[in-house]
Protein backbone atom coordinates (compact mmCIF):
# COMPACT_ATOMS: atom_id res chain seq x y z
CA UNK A 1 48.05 81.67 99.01
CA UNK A 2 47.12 85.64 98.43
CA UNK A 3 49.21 87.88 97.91
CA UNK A 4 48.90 89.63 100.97
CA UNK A 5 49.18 86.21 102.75
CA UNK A 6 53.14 85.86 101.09
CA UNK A 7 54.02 89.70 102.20
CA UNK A 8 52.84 89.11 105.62
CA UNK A 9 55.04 85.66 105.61
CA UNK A 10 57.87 87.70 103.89
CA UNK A 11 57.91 90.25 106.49
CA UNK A 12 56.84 88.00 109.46
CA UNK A 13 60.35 85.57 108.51
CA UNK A 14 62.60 88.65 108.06
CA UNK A 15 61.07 90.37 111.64
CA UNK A 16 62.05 87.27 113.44
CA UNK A 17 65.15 87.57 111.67
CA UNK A 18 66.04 90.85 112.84
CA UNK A 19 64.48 90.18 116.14
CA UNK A 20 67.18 87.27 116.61
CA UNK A 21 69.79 89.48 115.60
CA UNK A 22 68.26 92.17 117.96
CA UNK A 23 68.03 89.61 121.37
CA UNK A 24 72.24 88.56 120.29
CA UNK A 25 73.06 92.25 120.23
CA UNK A 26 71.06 92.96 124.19
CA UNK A 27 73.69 90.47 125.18
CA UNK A 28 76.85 92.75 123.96
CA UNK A 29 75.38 95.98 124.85
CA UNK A 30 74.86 94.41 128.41
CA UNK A 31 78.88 93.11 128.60
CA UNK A 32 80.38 96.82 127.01
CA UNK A 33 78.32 98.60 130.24
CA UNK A 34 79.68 95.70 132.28
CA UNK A 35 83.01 96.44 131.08
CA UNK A 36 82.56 99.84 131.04
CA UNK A 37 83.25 100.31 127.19
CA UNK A 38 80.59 103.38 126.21
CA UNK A 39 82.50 104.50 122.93
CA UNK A 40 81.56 100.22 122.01
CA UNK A 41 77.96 100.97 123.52
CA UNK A 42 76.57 103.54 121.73
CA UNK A 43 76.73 102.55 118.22
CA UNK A 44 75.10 98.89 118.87
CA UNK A 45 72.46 100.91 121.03
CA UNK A 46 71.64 103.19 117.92
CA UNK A 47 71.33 99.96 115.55
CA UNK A 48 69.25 98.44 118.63
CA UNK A 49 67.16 101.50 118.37
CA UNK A 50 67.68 101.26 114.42
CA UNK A 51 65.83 98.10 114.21
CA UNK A 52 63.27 98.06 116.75
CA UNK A 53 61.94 101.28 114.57
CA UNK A 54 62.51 98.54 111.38
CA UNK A 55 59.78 96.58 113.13
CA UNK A 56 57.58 99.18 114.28
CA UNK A 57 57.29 100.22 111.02
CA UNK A 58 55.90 97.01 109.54
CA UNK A 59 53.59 96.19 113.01
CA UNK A 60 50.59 96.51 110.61
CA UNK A 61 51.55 93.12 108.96
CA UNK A 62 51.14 91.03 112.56
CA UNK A 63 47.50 92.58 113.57
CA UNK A 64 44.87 90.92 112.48
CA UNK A 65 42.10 92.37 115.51
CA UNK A 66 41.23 95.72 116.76
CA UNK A 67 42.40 94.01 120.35
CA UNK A 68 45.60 92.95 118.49
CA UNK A 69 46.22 96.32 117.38
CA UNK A 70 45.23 97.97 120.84
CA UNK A 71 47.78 95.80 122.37
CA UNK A 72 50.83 96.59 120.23
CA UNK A 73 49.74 100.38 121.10
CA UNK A 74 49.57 99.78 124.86
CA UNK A 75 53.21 97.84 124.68
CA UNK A 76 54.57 100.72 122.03
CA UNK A 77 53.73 103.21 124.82
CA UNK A 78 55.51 101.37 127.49
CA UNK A 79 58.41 101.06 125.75
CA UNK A 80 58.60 104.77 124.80
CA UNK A 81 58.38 105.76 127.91
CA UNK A 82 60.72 102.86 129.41
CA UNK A 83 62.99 104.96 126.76
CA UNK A 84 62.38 108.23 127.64
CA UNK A 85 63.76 107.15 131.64
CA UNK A 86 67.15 105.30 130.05
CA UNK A 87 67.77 108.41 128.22
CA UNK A 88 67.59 110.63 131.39
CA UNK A 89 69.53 108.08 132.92
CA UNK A 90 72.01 107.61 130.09
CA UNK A 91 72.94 111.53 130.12
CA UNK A 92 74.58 111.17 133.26
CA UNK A 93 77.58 109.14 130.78
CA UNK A 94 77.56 106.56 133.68
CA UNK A 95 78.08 103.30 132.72
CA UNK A 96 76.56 101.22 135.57
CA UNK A 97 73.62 103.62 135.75
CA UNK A 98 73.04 103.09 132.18
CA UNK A 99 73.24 99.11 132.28
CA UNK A 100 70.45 99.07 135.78
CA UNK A 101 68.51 101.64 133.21
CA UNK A 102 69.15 98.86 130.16
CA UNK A 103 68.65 95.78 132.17
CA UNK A 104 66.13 96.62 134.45
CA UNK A 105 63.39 98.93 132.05
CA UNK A 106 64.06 99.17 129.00
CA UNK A 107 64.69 95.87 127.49
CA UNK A 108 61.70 94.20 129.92
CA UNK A 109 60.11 96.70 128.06
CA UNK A 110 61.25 95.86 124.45
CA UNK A 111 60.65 92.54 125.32
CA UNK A 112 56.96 92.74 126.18
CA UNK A 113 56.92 95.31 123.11
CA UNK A 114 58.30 91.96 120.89
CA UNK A 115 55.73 89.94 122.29
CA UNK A 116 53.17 91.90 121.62
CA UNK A 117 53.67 92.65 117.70
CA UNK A 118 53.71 88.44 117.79
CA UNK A 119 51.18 87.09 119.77
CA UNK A 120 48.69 86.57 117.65
């Protein structure tokens, strides 16, 4: 095996890693908006943000074809701009607002964004 081969397997295992760790963490940021505990929110939603940035950064390790790479730009954008409407959303400091915003764009969003990066 090349090197190249045991970075991409490094960083492949530790992204799925942090992915699981990522999907757990949806679930509690989706029961503090249900229970209407923002101060709890916000901090998980930063390390949400935190780590999905983590895997962004190392997206060149999972392309292998120009289509590969085209679709992890197409799902990037999505998910940028499913961001850019929860934070509009999420300055009104309403907490059912903010989980609709959550549950029903962004994480579809992050979720097609995670499939993307490992489809190949």
């Amino acid at each position: 095996m090349h090197d190249a081969d045991i970075k991409r397997d490094e960083v492949t295992q530790k992204a799925l890693e942090l992915i699981a760790t990522v999907d757990e963490a949806l679930v509690h940021m989706d029961k503090q908006l249900t229970e209407l505990r923002l101060e709890d929110f916000w901090p998980l939603f930063r390390d949400f943000l935190l780590a999905v940035a983590a895997l962004a950064d190392n997206w060149e390790y999972y392309v292998t074809s120009d289509s590969d790479r085209q679709r992890i730009v197409e799902a990037t954008r999505a998910f940028a701009a499913a961001y850019d409407e929860f934070d509009k959303i999420a300055a009104s400091g309403q907490a059912p607002a903010i989980q609709a915003a959550l549950n029903d764009r962004l994480v579809p969003t992050y979720h097609a964004w995670k499939a993307a990066l490992f489809s190949n």
